[in-house]
N, C-alpha and C. Protein backbone atom coordinates (compact mmCIF):
# COMPACT_ATOMS: atom_id res chain seq x y z
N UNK A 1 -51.28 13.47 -228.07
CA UNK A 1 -50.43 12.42 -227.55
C UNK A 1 -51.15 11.74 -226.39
N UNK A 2 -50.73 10.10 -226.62
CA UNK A 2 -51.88 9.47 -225.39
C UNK A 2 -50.67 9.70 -224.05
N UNK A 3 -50.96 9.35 -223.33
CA UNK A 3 -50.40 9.28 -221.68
C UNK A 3 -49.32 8.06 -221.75
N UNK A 4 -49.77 7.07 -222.68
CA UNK A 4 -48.23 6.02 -222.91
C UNK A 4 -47.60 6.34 -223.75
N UNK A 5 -48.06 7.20 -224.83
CA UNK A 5 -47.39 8.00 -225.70
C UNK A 5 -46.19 8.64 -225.20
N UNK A 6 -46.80 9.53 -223.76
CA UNK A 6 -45.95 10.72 -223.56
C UNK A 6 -44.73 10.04 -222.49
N UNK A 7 -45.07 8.54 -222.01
CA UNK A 7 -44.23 8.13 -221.24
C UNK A 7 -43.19 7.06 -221.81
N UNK A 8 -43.30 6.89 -223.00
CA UNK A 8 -42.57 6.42 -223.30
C UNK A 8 -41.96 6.90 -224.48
N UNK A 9 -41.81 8.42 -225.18
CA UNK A 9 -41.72 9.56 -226.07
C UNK A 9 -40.71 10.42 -224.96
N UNK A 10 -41.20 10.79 -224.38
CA UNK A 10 -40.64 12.10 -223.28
C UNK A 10 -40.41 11.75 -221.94
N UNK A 11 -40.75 10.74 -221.31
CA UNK A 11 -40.11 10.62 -220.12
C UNK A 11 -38.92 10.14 -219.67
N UNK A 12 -38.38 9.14 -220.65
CA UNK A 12 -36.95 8.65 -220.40
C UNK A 12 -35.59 10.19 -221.17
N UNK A 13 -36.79 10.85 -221.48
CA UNK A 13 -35.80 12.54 -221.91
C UNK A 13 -35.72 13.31 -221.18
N UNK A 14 -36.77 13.41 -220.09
CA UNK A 14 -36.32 14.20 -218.92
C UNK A 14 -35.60 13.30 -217.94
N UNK A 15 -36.10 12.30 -218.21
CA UNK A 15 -35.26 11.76 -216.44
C UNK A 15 -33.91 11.97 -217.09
N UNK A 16 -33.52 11.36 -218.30
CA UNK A 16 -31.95 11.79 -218.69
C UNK A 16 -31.52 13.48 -218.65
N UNK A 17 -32.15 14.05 -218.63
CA UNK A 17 -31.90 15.60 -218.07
C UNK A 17 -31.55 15.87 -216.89
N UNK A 18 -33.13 15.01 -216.11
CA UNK A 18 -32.57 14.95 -214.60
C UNK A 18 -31.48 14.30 -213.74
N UNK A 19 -31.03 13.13 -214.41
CA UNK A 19 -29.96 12.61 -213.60
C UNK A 19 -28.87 13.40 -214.21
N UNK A 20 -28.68 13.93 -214.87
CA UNK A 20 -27.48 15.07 -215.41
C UNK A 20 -27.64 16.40 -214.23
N UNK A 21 -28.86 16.73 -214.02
CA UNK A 21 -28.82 18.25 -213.20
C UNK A 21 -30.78 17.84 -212.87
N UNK A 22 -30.62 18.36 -211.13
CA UNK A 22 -32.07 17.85 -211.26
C UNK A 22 -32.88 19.28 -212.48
N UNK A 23 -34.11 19.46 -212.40
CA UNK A 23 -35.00 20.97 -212.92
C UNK A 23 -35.26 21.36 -211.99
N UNK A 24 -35.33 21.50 -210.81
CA UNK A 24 -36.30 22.37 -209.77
C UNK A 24 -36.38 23.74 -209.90
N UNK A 25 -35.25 24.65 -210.52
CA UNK A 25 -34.54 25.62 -210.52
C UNK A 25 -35.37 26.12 -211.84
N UNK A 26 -35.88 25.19 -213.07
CA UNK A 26 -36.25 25.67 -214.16
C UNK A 26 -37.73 25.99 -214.08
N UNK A 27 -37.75 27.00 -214.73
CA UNK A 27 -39.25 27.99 -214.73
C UNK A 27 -40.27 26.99 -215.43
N UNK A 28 -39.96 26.25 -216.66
CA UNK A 28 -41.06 25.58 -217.23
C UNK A 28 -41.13 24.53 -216.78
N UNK A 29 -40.35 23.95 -216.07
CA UNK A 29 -40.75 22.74 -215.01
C UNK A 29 -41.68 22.92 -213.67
N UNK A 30 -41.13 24.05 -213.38
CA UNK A 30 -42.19 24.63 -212.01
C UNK A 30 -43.52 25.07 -212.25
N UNK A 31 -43.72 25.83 -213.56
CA UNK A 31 -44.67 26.01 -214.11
C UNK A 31 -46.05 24.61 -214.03
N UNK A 32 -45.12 24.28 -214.84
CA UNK A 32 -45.82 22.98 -215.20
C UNK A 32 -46.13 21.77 -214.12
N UNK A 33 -45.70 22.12 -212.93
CA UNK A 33 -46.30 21.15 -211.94
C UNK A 33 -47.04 21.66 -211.01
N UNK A 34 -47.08 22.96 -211.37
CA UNK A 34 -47.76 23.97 -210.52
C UNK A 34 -49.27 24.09 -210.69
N UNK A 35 -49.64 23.28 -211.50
CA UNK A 35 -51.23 23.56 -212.25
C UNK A 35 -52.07 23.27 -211.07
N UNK A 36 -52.97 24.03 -211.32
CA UNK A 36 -54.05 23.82 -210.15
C UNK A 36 -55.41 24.21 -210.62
N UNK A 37 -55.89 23.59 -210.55
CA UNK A 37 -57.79 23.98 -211.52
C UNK A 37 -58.29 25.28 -210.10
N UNK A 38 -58.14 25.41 -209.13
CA UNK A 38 -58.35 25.87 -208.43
C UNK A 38 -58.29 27.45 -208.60
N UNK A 39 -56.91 27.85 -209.32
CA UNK A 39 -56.65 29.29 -209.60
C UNK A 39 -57.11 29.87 -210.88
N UNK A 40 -58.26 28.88 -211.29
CA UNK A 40 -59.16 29.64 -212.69
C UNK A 40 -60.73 29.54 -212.50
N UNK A 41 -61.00 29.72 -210.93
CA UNK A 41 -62.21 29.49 -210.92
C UNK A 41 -63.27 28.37 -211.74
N UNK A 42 -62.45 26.95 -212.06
CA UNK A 42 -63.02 25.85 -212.52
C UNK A 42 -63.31 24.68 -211.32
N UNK A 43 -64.01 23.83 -212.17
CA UNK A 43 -64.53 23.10 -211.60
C UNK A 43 -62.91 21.77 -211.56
N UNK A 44 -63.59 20.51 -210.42
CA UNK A 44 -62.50 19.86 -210.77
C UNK A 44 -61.55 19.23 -211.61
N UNK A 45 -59.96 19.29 -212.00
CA UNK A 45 -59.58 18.83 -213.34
C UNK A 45 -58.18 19.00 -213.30
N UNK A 46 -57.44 18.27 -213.68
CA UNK A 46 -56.06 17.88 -213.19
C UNK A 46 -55.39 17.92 -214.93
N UNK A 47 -54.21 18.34 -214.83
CA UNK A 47 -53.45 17.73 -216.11
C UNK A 47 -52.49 16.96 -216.17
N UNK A 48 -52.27 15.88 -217.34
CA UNK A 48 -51.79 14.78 -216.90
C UNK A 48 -50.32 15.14 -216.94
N UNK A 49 -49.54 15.89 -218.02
CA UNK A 49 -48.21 16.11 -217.42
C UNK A 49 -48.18 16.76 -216.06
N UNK A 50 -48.71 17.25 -214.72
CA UNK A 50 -48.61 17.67 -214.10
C UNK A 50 -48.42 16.45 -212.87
N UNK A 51 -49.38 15.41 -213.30
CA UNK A 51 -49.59 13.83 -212.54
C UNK A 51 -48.17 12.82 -212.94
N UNK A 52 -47.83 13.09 -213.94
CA UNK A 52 -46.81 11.98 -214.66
C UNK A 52 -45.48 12.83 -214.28
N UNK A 53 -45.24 13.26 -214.47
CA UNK A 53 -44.04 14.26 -213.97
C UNK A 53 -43.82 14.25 -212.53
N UNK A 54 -44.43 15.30 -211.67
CA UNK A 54 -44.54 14.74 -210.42
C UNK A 54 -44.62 14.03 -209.79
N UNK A 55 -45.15 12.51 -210.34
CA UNK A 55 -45.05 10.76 -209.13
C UNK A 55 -43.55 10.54 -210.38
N UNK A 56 -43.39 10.77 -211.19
CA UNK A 56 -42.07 10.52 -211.69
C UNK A 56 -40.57 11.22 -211.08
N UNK A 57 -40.52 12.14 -210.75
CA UNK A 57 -39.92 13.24 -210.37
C UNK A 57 -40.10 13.08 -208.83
N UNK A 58 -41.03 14.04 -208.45
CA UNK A 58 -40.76 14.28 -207.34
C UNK A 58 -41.46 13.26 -206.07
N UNK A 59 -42.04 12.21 -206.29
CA UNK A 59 -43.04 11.28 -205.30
C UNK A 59 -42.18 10.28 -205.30
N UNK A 60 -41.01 10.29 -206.58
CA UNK A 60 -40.44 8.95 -206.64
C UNK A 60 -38.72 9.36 -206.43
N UNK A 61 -38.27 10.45 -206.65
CA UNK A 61 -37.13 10.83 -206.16
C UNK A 61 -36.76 11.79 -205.27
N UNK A 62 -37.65 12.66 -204.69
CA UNK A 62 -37.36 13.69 -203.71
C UNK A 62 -37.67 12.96 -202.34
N UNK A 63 -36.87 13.46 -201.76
CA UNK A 63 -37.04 12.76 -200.09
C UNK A 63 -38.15 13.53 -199.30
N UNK A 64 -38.89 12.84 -198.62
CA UNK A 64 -40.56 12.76 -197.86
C UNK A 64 -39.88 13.86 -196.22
N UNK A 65 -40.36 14.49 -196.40
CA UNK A 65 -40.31 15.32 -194.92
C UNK A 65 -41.79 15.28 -194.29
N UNK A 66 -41.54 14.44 -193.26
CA UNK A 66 -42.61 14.14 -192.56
C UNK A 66 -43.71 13.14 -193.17
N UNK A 67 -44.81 13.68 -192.06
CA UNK A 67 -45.79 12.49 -192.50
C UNK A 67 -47.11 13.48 -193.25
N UNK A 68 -47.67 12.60 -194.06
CA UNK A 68 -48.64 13.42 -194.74
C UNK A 68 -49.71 13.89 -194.00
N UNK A 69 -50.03 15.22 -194.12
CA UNK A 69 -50.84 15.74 -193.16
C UNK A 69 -52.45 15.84 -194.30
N UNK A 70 -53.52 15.89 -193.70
CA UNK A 70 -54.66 16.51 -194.04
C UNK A 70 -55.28 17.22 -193.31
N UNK A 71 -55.56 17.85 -194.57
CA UNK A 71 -56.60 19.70 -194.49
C UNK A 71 -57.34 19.73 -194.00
N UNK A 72 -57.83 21.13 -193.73
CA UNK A 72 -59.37 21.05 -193.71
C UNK A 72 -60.14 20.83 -194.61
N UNK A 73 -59.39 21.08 -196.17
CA UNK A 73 -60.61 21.61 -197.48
C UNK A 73 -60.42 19.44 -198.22
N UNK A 74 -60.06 18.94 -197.04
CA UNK A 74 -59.93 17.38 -197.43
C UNK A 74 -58.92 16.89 -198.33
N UNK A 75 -58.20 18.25 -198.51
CA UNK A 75 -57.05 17.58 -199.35
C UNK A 75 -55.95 17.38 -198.30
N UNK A 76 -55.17 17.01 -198.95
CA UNK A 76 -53.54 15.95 -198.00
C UNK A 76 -52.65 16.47 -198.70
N UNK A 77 -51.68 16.80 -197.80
CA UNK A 77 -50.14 17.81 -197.72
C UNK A 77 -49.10 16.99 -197.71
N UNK A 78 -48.22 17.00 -198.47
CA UNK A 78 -47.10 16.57 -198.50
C UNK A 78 -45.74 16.98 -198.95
N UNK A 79 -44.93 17.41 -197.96
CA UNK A 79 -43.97 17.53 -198.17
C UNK A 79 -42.25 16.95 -198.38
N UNK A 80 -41.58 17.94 -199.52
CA UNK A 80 -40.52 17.05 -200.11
C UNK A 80 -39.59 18.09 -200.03
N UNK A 81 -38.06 16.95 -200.69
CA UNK A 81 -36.85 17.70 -200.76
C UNK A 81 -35.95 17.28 -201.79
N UNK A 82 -35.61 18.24 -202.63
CA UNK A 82 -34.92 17.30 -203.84
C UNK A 82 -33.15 16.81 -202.80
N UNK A 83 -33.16 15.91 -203.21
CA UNK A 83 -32.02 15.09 -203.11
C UNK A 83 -30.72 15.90 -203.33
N UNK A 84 -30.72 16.51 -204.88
CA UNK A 84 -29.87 17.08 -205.18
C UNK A 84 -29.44 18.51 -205.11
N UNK A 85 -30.74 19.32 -204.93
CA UNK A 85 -30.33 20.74 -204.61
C UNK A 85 -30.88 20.91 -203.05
N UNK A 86 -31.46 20.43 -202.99
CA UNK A 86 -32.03 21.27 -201.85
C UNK A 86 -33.23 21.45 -201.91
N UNK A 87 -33.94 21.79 -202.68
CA UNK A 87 -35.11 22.80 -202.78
C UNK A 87 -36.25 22.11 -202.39
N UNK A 88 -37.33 22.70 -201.95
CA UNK A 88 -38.25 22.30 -200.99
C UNK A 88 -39.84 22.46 -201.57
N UNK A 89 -40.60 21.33 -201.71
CA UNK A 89 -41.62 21.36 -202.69
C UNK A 89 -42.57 20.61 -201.69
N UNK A 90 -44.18 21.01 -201.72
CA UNK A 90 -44.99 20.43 -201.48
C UNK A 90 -46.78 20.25 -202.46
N UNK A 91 -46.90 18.60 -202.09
CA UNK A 91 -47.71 18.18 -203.06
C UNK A 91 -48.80 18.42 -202.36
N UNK A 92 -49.91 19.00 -203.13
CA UNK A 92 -51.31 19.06 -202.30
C UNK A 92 -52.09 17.92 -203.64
N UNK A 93 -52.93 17.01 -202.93
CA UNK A 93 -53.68 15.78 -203.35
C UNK A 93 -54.90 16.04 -202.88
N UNK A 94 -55.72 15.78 -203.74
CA UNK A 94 -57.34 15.72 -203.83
C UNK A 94 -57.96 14.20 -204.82
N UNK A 95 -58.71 13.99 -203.93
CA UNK A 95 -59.77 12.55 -204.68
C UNK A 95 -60.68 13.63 -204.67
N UNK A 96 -61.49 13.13 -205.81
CA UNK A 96 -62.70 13.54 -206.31
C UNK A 96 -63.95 12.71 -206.41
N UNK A 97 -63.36 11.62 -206.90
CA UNK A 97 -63.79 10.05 -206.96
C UNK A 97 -63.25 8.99 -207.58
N UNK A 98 -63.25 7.81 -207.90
CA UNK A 98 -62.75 6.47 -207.67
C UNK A 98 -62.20 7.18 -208.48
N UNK A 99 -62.54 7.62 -210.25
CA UNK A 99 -61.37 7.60 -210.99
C UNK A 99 -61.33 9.32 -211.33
N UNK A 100 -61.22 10.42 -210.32
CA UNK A 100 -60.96 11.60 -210.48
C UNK A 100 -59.95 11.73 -209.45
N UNK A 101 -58.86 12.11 -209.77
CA UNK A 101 -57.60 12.99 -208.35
C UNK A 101 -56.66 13.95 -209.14
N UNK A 102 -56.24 14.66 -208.68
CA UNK A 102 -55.62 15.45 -209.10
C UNK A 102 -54.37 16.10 -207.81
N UNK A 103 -52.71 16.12 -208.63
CA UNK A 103 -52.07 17.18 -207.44
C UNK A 103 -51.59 18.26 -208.44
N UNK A 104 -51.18 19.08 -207.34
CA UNK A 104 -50.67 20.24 -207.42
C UNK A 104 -49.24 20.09 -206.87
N UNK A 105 -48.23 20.52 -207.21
CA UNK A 105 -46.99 20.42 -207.05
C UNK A 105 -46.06 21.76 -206.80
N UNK A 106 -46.18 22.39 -205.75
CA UNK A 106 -45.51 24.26 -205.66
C UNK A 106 -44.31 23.79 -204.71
N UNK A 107 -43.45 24.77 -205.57
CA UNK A 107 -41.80 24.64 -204.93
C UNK A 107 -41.92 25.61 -204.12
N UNK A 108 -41.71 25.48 -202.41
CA UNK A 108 -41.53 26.93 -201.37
C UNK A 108 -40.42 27.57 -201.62
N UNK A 109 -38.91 26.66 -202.23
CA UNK A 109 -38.19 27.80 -202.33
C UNK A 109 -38.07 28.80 -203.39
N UNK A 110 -37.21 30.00 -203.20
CA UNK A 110 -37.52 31.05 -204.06
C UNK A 110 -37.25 30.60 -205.61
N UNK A 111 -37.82 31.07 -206.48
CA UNK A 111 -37.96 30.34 -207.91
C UNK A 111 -38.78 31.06 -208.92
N UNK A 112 -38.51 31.36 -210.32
CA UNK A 112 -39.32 32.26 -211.19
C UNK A 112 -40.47 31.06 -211.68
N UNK A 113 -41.51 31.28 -212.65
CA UNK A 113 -42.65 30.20 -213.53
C UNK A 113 -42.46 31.01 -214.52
N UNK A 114 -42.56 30.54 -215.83
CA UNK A 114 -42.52 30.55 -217.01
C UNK A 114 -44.22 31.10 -216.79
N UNK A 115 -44.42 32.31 -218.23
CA UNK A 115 -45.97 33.06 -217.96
C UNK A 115 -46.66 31.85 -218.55
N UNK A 116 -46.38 30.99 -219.66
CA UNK A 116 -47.20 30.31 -220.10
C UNK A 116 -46.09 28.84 -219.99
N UNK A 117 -47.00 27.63 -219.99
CA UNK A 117 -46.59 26.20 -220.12
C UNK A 117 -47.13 25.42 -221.15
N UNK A 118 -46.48 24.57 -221.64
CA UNK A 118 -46.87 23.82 -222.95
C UNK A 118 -47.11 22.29 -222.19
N UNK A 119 -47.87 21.58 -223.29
CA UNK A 119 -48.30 20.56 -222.54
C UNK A 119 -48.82 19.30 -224.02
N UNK A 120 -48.76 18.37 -223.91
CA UNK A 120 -48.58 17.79 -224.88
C UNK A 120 -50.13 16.22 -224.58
N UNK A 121 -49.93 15.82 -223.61
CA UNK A 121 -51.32 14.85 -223.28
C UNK A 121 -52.57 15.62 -222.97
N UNK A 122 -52.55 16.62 -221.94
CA UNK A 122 -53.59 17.70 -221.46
C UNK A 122 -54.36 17.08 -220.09
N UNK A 123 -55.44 18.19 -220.33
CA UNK A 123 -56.68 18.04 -218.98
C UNK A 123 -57.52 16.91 -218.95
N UNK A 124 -58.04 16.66 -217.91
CA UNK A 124 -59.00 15.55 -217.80
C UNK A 124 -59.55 16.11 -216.55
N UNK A 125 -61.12 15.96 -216.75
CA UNK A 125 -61.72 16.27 -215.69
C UNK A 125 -63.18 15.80 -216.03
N UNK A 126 -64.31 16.59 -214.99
CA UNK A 126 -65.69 16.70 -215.64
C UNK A 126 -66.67 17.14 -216.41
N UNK A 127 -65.78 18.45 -216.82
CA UNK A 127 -66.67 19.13 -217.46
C UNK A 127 -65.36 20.08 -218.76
N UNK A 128 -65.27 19.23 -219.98
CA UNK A 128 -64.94 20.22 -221.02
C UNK A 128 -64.59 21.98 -221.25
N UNK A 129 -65.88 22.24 -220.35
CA UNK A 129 -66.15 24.13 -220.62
C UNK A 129 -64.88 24.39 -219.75
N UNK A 130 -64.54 23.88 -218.39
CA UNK A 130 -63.37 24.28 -217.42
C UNK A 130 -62.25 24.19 -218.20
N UNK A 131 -61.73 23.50 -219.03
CA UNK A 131 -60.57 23.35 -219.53
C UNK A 131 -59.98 24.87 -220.58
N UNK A 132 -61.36 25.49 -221.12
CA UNK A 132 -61.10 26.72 -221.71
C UNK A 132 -60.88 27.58 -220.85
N UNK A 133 -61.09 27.90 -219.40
CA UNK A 133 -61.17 28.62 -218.53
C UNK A 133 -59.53 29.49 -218.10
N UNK A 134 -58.68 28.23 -218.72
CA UNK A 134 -57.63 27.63 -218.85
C UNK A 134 -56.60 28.81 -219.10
N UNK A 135 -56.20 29.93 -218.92
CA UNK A 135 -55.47 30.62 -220.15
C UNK A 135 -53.74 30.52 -220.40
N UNK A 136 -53.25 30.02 -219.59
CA UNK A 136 -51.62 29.99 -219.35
C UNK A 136 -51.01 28.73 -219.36
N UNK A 137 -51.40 27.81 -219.90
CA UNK A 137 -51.07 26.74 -220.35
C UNK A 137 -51.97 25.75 -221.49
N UNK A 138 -51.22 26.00 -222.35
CA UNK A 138 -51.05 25.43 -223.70
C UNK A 138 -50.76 24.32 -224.22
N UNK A 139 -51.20 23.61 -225.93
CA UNK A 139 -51.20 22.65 -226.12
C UNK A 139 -50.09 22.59 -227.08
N UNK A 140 -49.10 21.81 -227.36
CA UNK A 140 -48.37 21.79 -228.43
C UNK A 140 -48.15 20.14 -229.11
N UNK A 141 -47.89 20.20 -230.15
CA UNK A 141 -47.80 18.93 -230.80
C UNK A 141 -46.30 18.43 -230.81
N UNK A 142 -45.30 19.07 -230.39
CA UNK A 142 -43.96 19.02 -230.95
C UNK A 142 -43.40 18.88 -229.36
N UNK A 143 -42.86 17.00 -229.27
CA UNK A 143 -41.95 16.98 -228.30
C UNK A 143 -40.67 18.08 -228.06
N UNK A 144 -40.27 17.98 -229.08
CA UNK A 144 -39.04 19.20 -228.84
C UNK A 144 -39.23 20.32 -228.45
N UNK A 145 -40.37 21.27 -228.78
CA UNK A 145 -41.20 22.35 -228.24
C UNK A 145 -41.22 22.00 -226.65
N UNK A 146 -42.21 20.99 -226.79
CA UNK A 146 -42.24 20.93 -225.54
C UNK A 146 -41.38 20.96 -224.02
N UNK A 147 -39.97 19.79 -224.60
CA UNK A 147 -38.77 19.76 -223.86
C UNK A 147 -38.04 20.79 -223.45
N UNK A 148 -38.17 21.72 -224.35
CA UNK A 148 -37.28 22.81 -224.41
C UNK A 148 -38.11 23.64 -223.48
N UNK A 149 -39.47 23.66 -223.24
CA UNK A 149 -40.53 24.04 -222.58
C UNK A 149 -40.20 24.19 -220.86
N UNK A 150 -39.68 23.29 -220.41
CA UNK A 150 -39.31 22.72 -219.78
C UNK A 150 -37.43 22.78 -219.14
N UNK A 151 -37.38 23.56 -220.01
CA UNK A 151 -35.80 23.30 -220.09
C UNK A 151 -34.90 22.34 -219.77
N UNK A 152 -35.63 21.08 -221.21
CA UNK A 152 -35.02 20.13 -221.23
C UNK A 152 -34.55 20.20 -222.61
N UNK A 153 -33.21 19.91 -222.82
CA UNK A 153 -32.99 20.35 -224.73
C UNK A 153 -33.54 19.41 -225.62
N UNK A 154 -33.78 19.20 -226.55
CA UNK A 154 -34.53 18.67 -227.56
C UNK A 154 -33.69 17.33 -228.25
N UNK A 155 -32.85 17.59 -227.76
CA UNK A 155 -31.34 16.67 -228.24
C UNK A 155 -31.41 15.36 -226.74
N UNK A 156 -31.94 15.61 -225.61
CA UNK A 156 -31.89 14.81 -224.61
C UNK A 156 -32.36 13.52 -224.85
């Protein structure tokens, strides 16, 4: 699935999930924004439901606490608050170059992750071999798989 594929296939199915009940609370949503090339000893590489979801979700509906801070390791901190529950999430952002960035999206409050995540557009990065490195998130062909992935129902 291309990236306009998946936004215009599956994104008007979660946001209709979300304005019903936000996900923060759901394991395959947290999962899935939680990706970080960082915790598989790879090189740089972002996945795109992790980018499309998150400036959809949470960059564009959770409220901004504070001002964005930067790291030492050059990435930039940002913290959020869902609107509707409460719950408290911060985005860590990295440039790589003009057309490499990637975030990471971890909820601080208490919350389970699904062991594995499904994913339907995938990785993009520099180097192919990193993407096998990969083991807990998966490719599937089947929006409904996927939604449900997510614990969004398939019917949304």
């Amino acid at each position: 699935m291309t990236p306009d594929e998946f936004a215009a296939a599956v994104l008007p199915r979660v946001a209709a999930a979300w304005d019903a009940a936000c996900l923060c609370a759901q394991p395959g949503f947290r999962k899935l924004l939680s990706f970080d090339f960082r915790d598989y000893d790879a090189g740089p590489m972002g996945l795109a439901e992790t980018e499309t979801l998150g400036n959809t979700f949470i960059r564009q509906r959770f409220d901004r606490i504070g001002d964005r801070q930067d790291l030492d390791s050059g990435d930039s901190l940002q913290k959020y608050a869902c609107p509707q529950c409460g719950a408290a999430c911060e985005e860590e952002f990295a440039e790589f170059s003009i057309a490499m960035s990637r975030s990471c999206f971890r909820f601080t409050s208490p919350g389970e992750l699904t062991p594995t995540a499904l994913y339907l557009v995938g990785f993009y990065g520099f180097s192919r071999d990193d993407f096998e490195k990969v083991h807990d998130f998966k490719r599937t062909e089947s929006v409904a798989e996927f939604l449900r992935s997510i614990d969004v129902g398939a019917e949304a």
